[in-house]
C-alpha atoms as a PDB file:
ATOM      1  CA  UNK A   1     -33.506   0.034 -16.021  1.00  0.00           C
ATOM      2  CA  UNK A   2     -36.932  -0.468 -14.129  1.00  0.00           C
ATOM      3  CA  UNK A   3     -36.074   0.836 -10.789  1.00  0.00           C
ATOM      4  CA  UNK A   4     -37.734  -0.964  -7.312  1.00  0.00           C
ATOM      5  CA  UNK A   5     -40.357   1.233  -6.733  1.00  0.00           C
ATOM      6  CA  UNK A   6     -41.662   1.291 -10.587  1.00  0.00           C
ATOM      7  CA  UNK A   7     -40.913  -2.462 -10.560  1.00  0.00           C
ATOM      8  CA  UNK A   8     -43.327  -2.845  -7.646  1.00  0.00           C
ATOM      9  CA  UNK A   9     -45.629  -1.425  -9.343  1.00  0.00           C
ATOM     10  CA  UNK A  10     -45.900  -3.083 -12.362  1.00  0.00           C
ATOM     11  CA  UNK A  11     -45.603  -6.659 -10.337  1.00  0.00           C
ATOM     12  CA  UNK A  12     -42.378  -6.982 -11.457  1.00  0.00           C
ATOM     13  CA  UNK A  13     -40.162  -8.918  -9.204  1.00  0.00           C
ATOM     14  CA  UNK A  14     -36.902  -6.996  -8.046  1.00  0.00           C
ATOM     15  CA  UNK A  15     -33.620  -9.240  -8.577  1.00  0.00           C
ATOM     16  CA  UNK A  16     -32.053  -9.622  -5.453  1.00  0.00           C
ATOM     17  CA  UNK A  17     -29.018  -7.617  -4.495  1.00  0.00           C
ATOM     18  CA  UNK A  18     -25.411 -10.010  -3.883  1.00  0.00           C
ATOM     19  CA  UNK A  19     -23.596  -9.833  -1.315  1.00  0.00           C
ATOM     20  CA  UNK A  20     -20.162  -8.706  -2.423  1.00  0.00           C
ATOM     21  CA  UNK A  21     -17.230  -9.797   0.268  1.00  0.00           C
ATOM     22  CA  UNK A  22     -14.499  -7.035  -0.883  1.00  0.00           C
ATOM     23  CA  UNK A  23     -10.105  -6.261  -0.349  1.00  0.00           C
ATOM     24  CA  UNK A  24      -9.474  -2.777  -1.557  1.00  0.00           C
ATOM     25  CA  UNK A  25      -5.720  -2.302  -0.997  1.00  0.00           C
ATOM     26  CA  UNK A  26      -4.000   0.978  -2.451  1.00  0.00           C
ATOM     27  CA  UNK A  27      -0.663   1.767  -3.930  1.00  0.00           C
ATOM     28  CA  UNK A  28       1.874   1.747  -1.222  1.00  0.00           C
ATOM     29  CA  UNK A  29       4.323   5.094  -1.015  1.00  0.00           C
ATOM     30  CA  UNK A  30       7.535   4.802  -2.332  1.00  0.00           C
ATOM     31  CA  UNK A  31      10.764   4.927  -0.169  1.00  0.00           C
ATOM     32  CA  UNK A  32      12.864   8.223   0.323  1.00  0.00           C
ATOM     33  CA  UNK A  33      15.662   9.142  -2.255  1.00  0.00           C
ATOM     34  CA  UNK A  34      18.787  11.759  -1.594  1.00  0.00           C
ATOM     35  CA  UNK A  35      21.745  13.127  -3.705  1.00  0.00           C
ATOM     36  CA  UNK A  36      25.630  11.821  -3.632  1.00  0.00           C
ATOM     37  CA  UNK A  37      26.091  15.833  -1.803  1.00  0.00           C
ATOM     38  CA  UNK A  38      23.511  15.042   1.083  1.00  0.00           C
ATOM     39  CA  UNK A  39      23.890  11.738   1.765  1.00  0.00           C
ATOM     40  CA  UNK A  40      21.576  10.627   5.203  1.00  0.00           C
ATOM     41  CA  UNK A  41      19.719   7.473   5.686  1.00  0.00           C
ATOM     42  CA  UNK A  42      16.245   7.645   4.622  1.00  0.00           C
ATOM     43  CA  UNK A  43      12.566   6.741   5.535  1.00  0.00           C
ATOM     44  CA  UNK A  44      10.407   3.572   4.374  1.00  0.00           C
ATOM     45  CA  UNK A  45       7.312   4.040   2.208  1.00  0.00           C
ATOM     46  CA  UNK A  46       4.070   3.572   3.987  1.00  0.00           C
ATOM     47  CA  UNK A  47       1.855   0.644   3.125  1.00  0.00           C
ATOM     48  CA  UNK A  48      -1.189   1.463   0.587  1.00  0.00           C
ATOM     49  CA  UNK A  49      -4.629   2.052   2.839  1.00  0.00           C
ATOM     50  CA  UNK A  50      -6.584  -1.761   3.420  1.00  0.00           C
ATOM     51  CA  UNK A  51     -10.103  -1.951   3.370  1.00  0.00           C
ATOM     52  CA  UNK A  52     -12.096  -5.279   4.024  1.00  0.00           C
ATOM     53  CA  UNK A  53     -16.035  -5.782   4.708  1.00  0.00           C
ATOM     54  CA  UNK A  54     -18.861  -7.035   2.872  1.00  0.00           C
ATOM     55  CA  UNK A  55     -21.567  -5.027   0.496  1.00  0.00           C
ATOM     56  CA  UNK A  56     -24.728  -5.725  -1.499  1.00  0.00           C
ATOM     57  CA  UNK A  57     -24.591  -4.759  -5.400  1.00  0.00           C
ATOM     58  CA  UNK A  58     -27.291  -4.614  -7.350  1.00  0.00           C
ATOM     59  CA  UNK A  59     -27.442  -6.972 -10.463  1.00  0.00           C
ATOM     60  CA  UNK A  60     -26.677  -5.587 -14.286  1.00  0.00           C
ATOM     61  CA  UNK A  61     -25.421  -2.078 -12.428  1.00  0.00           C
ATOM     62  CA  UNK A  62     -22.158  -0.757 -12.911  1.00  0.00           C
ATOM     63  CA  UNK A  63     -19.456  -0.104 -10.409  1.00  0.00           C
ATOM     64  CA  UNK A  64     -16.204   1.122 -10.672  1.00  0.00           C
ATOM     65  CA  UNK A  65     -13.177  -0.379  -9.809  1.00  0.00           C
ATOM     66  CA  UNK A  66      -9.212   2.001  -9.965  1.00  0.00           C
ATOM     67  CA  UNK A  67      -6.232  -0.166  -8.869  1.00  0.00           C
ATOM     68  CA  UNK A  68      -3.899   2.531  -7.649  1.00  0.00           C
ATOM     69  CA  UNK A  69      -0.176   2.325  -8.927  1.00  0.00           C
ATOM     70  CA  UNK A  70       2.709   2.347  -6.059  1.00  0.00           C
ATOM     71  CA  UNK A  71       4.388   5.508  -5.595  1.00  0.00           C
ATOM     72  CA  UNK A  72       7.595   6.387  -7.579  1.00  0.00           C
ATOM     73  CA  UNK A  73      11.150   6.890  -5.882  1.00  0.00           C
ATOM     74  CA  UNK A  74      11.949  10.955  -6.206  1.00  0.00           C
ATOM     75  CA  UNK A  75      15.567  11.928  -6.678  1.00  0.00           C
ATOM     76  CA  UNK A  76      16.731  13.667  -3.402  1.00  0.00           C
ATOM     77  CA  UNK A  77      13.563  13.953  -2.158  1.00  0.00           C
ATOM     78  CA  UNK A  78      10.546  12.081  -0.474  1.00  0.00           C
ATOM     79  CA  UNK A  79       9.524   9.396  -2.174  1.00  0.00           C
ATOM     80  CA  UNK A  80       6.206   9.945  -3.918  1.00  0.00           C
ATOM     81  CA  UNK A  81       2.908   8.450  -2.406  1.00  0.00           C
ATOM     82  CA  UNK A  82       1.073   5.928  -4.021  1.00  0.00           C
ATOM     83  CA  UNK A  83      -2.456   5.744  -5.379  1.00  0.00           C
ATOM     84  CA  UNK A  84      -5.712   5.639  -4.126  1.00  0.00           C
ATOM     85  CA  UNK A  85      -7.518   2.332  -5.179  1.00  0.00           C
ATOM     86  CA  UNK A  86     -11.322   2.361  -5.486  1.00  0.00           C
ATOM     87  CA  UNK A  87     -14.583  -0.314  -5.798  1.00  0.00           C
ATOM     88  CA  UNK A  88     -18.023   1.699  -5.933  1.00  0.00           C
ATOM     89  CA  UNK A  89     -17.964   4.297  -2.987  1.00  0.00           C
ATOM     90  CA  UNK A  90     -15.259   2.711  -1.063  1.00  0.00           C
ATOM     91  CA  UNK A  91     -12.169   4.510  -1.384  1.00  0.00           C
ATOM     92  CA  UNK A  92      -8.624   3.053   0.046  1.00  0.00           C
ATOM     93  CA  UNK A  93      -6.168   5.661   0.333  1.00  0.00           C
ATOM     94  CA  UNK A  94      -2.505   5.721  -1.012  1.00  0.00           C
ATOM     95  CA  UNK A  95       0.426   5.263   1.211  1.00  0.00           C
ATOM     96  CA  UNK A  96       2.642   7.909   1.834  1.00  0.00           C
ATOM     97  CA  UNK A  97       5.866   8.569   0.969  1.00  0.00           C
ATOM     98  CA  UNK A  98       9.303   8.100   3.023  1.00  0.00           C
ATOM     99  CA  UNK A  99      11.275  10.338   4.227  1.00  0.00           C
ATOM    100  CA  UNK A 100      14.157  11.661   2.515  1.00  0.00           C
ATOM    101  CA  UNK A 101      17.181  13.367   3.712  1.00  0.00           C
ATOM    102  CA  UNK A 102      16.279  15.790   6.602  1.00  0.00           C
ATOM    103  CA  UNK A 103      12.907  15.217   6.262  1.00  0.00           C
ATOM    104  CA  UNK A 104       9.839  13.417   7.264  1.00  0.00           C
ATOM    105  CA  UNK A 105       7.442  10.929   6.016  1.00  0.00           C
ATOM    106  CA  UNK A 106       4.195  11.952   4.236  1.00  0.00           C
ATOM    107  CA  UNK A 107       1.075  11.393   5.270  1.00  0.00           C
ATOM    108  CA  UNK A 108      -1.164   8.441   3.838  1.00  0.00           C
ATOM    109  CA  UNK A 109      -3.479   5.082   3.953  1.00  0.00           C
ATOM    110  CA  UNK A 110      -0.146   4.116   6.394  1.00  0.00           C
ATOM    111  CA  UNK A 111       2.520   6.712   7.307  1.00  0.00           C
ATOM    112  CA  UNK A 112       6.260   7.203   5.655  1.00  0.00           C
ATOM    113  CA  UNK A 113       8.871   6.596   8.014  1.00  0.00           C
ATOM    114  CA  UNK A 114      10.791   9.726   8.856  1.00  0.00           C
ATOM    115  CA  UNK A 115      14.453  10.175   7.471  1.00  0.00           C
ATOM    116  CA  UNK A 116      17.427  11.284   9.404  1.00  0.00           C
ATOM    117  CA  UNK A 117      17.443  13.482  12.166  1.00  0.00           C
ATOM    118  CA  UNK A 118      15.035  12.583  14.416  1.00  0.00           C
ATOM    119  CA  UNK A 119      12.232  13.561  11.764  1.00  0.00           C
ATOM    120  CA  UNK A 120       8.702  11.862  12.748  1.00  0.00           C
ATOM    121  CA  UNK A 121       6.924   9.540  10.591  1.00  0.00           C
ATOM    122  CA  UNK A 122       3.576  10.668   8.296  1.00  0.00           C
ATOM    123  CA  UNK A 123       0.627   9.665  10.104  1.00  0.00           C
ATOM    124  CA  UNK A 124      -1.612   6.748   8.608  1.00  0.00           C
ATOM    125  CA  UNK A 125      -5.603   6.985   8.423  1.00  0.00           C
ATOM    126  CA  UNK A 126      -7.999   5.781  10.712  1.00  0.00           C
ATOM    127  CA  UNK A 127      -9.200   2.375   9.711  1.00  0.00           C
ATOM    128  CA  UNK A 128      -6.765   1.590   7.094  1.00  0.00           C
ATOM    129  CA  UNK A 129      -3.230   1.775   8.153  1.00  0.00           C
ATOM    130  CA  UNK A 130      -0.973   3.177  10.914  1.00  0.00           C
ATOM    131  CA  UNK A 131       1.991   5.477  11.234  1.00  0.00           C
ATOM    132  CA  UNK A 132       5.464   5.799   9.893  1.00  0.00           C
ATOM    133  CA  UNK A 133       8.616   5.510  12.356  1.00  0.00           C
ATOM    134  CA  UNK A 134      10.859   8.185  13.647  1.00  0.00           C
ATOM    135  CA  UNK A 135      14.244   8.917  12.022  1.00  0.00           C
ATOM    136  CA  UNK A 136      17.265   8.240  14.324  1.00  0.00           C
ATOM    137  CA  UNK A 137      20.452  10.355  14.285  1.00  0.00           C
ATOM    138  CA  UNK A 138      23.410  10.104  16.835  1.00  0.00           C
ATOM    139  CA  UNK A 139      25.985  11.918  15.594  1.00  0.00           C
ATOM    140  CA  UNK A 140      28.778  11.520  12.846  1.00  0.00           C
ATOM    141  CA  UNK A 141      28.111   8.307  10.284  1.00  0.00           C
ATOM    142  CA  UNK A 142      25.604   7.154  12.718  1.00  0.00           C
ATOM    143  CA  UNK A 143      22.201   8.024  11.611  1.00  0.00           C
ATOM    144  CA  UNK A 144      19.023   5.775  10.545  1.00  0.00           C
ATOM    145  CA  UNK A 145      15.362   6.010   8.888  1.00  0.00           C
ATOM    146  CA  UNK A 146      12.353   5.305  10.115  1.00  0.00           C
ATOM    147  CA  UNK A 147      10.269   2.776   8.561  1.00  0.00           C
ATOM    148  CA  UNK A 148       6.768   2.645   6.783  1.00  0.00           C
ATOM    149  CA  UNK A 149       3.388   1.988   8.456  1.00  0.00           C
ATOM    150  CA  UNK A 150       1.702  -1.009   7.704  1.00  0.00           C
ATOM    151  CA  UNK A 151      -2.036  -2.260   8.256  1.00  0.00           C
ATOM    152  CA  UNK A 152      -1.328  -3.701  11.715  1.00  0.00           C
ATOM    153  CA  UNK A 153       1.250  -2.080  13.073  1.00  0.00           C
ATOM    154  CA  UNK A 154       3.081   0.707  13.102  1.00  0.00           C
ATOM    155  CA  UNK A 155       6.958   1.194  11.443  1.00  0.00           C
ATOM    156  CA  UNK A 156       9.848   1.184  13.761  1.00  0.00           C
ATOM    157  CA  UNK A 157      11.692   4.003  14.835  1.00  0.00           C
ATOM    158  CA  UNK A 158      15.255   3.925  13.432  1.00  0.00           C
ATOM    159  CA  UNK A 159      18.124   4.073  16.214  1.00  0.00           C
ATOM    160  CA  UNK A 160      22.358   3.365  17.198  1.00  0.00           C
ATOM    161  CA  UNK A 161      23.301   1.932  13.718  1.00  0.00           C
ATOM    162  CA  UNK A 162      20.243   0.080  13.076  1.00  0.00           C
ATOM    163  CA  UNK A 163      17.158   1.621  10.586  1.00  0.00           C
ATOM    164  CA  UNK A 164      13.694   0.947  11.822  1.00  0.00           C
ATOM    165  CA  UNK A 165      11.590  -1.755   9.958  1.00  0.00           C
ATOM    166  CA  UNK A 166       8.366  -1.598   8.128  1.00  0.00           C
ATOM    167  CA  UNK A 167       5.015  -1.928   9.883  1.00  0.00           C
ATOM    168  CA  UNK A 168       3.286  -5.175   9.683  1.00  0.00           C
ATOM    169  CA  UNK A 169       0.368  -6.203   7.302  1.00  0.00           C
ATOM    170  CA  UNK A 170      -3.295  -7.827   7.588  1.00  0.00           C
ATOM    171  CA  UNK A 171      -3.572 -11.320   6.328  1.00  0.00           C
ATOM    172  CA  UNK A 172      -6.405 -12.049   4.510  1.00  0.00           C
ATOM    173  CA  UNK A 173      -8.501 -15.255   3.751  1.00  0.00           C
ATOM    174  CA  UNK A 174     -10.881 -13.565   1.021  1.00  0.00           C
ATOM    175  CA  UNK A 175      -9.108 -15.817  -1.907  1.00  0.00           C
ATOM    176  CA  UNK A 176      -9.329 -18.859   0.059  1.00  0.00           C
ATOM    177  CA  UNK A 177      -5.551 -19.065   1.863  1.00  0.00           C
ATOM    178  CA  UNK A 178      -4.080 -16.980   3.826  1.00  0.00           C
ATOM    179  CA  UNK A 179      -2.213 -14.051   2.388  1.00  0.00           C
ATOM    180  CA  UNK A 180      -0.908 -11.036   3.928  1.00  0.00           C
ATOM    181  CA  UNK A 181      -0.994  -7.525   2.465  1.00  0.00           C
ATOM    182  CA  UNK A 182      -0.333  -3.756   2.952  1.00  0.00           C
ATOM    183  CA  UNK A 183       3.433  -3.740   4.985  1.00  0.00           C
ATOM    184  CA  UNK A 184       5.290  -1.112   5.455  1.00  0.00           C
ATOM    185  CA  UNK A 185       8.914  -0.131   3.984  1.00  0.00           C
ATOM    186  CA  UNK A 186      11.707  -0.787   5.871  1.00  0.00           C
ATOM    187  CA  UNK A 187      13.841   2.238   6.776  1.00  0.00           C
ATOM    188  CA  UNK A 188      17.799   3.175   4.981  1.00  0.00           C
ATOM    189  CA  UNK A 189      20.839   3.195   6.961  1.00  0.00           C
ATOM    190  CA  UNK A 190      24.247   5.350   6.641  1.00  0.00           C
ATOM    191  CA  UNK A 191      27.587   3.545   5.708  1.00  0.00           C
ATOM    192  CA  UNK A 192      27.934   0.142   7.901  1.00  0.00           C
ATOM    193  CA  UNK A 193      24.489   0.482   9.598  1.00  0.00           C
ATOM    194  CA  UNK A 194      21.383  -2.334   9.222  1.00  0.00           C
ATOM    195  CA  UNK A 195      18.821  -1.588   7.107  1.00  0.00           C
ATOM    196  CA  UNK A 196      15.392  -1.937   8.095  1.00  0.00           C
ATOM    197  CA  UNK A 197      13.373  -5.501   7.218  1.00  0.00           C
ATOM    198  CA  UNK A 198      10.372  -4.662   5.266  1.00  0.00           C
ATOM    199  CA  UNK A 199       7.205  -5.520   6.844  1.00  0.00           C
ATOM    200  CA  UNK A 200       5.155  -8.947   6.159  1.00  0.00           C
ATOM    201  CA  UNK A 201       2.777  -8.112   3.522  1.00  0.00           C
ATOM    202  CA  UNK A 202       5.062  -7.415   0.422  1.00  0.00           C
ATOM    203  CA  UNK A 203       7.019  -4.221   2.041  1.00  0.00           C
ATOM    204  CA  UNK A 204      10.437  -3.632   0.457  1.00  0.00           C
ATOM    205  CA  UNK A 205      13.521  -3.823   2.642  1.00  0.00           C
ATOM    206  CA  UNK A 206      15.787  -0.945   3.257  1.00  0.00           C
ATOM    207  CA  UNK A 207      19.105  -0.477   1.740  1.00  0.00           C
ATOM    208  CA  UNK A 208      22.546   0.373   3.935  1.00  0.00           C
ATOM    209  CA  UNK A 209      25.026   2.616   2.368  1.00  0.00           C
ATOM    210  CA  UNK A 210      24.514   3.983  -1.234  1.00  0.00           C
ATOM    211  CA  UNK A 211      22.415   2.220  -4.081  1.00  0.00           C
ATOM    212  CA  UNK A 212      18.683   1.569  -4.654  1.00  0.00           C
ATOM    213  CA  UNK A 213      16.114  -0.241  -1.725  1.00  0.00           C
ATOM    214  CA  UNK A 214      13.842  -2.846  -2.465  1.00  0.00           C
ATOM    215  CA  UNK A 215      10.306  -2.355  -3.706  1.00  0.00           C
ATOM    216  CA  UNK A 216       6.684  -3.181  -2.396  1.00  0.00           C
ATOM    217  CA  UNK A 217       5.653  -5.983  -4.036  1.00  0.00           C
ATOM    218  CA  UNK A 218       3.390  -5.669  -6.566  1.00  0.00           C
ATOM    219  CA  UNK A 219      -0.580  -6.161  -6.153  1.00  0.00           C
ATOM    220  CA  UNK A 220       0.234  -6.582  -2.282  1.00  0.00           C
ATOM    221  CA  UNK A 221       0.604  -2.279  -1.668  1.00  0.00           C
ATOM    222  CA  UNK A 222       3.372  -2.493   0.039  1.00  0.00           C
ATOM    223  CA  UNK A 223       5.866   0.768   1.024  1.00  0.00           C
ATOM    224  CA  UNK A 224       9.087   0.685  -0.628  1.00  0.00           C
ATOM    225  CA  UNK A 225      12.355   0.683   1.220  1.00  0.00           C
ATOM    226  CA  UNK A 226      14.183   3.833   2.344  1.00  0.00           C
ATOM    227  CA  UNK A 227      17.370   4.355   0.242  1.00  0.00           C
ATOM    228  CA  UNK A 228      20.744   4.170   1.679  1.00  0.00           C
ATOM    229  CA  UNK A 229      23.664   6.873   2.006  1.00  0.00           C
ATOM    230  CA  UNK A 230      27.002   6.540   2.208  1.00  0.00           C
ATOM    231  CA  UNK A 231      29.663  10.041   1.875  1.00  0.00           C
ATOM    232  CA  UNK A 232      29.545  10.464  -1.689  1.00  0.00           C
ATOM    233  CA  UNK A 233      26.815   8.227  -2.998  1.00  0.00           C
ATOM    234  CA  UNK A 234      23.503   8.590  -3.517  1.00  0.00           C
ATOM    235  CA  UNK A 235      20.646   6.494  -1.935  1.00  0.00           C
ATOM    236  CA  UNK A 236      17.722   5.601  -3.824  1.00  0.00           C
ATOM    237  CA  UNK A 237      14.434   4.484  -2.554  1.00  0.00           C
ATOM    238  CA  UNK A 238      12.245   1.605  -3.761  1.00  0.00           C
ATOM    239  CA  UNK A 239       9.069   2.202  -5.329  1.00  0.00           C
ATOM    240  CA  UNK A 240       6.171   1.261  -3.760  1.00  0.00           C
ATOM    241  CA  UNK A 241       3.671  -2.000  -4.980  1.00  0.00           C
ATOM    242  CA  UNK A 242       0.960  -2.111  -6.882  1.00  0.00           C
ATOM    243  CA  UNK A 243      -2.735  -1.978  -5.069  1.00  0.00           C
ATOM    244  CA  UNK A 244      -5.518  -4.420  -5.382  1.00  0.00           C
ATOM    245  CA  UNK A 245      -9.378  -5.038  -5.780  1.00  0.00           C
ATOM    246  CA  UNK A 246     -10.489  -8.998  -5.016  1.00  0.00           C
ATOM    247  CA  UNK A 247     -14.030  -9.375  -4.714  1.00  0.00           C
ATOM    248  CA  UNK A 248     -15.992 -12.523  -3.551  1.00  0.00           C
ATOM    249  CA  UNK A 249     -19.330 -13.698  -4.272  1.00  0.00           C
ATOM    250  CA  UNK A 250     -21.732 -16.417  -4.499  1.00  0.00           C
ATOM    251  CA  UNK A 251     -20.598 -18.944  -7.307  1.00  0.00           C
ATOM    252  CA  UNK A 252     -24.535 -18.722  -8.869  1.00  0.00           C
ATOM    253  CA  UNK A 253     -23.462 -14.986 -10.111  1.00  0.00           C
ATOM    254  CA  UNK A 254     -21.114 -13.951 -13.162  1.00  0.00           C
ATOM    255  CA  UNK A 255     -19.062 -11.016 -12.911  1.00  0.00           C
ATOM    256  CA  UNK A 256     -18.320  -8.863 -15.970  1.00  0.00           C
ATOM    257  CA  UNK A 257     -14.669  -7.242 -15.521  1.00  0.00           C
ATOM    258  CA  UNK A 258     -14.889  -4.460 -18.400  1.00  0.00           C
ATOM    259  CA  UNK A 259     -12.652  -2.420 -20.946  1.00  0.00           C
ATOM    260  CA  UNK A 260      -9.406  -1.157 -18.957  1.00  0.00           C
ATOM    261  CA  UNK A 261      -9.685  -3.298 -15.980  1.00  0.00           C
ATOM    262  CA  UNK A 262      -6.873  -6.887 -15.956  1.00  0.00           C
ATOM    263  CA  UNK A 263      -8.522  -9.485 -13.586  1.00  0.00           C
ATOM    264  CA  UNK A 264      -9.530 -12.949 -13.376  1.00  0.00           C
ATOM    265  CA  UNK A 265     -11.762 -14.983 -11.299  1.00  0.00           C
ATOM    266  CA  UNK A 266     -11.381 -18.704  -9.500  1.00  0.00           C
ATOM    267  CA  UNK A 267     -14.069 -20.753  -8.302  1.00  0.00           C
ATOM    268  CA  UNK A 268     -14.208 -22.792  -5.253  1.00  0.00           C
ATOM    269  CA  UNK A 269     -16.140 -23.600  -2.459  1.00  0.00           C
ATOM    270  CA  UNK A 270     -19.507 -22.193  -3.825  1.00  0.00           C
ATOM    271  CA  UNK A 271     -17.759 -18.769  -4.223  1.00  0.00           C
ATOM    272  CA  UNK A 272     -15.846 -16.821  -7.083  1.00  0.00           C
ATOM    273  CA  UNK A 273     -12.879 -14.694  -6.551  1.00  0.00           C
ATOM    274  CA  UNK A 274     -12.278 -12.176  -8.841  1.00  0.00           C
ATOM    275  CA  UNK A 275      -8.817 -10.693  -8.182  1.00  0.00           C
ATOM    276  CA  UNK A 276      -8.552  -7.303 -10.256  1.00  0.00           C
ATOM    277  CA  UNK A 277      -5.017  -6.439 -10.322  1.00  0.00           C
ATOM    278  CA  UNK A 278      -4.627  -3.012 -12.882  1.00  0.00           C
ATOM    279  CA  UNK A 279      -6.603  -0.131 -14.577  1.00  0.00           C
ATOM    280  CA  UNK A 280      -9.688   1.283 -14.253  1.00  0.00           C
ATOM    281  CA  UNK A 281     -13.550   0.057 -15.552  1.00  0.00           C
ATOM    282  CA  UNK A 282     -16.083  -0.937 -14.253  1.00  0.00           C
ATOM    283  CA  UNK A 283     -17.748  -4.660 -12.882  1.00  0.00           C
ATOM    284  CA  UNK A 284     -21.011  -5.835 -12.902  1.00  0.00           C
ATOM    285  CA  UNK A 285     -22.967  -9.276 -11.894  1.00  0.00           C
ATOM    286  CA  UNK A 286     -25.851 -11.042 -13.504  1.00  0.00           C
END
């Protein structure tokens, strides 16, 4: 390809760059898990990393696009963090993990909450997400998990019979509405407690006594749900959703979405949205 400078040269006329208006959202962390033998309440996964500006591409040049997968409930353990998600050099990092058990929430684009036992919530990174809740335990059948950071705010701490909610999200008007993205998981709670709500922005809710929390949703990165306990049964955590790439641009441009990548595009306005939504490949524009 006839770079600028040789272009000038020759009098050929550069294309213009296009602006590219971008959402990279990564895999949220999944929700902490514990055995039937150790049964505590549990943290909520942390909301996948959100990244939102505007960039100029160059036409016919590749750039590659990942769509990071949610994290992955881990028996008696914390749950597994999700997946970075990627456009070009912009890089969105995973949400971490919940805590599970006696421990506490990973690290990540937005924090785990912490799981029983006062354990502290992973911290979320600066720019894309916030931290995970403290764990709450008073004593006896009374303990709670914290939950999951989300974009905008950070996940409750758990406390007296009541597990701490997931961290809000960011809504976003990139696709033309209003859609919110990136919340936190809500925390588990022991026996009779309250689980924690998820946060807005597709964050799964937590789950009271034994059995499986609710997942992120899917495509939004939000944390799964901490798992609930109760003596004797096992508390699993949700997995957390699915990232995202959506990418606007001027409705005079086409958009190639290559081998490995599933997206589509809508056209309003004078813009396209091209909503990328698994695998990785790369885009380009003519």
């Amino acid at each position: 390809m006839i770079g600028n400078i040789t272009a000038s040269i020759y009098g050929i006329p550069t294309p213009p760059s296009i602006s590219i208006e971008y959402l990279v959202i990564a895999g949220g962390g999944a929700g902490g898990s514990n055995n039937a033998s150790a049964a505590f309440a549990l943290g909520g996964g942390g909301a996948g990393g959100l990244l939102t500006s505007s960039v100029n591409c160059n036409p016919s040049q590749n750039y590659t696009v990942t769509i990071g997968a949610g994290g992955s409930p881990v028996a008696g353990n914390v749950g597994a963090n999700g997946n970075n998600s990627i456009f070009s050099s912009i890089t969105s990092t995973a949400g971490g993990g919940g805590g599970g058990g006696t421990v506490g929430g990973s690290n990540g684009g937005s924090g785990g909450g912490g799981g029983y036992s006062t354990q502290t919530g992973g911290t979320g990174t600066s720019g894309q997400g916030t931290n995970g809740g403290t764990g709450y335990s008073g004593g006896g059948n009374d303990a709670s998990g914290g939950g999951g950071g989300g974009a905008t705010s950070a996940g409750s701490n758990g406390a007296s019979l009541l597990a701490g909610a997931g961290g809000a999200g960011t809504a976003s008007l990139i696709t033309g509405s209003s859609l919110t993205y990136a919340g936190g998981g809500g925390g588990g709670a022991y026996g009779s407690g309250v689980a924690g709500a998820g946060g807005a922005g597709g964050g799964g809710a937590g789950k009271a006594g034994g059995g499986t929390a609710t997942s992120g949703t899917a495509n939004r990165g939000g944390g799964g749900g901490g798992g609930g306990a109760t003596s004797g049964v096992a508390g699993t955590g949700g997995s957390g959703g699915s990232g995202v790439v959506i990418l606007k641009y001027v409705d005079s441009r086409s958009i190639t979405i290559g081998a490995g990548l599933t997206g589509s595009t809508a056209t309003a306005g004078g813009y396209t949205v091209a909503t990328i939504t698994a695998g990785t490949g790369n885009v380009s524009w003519s």
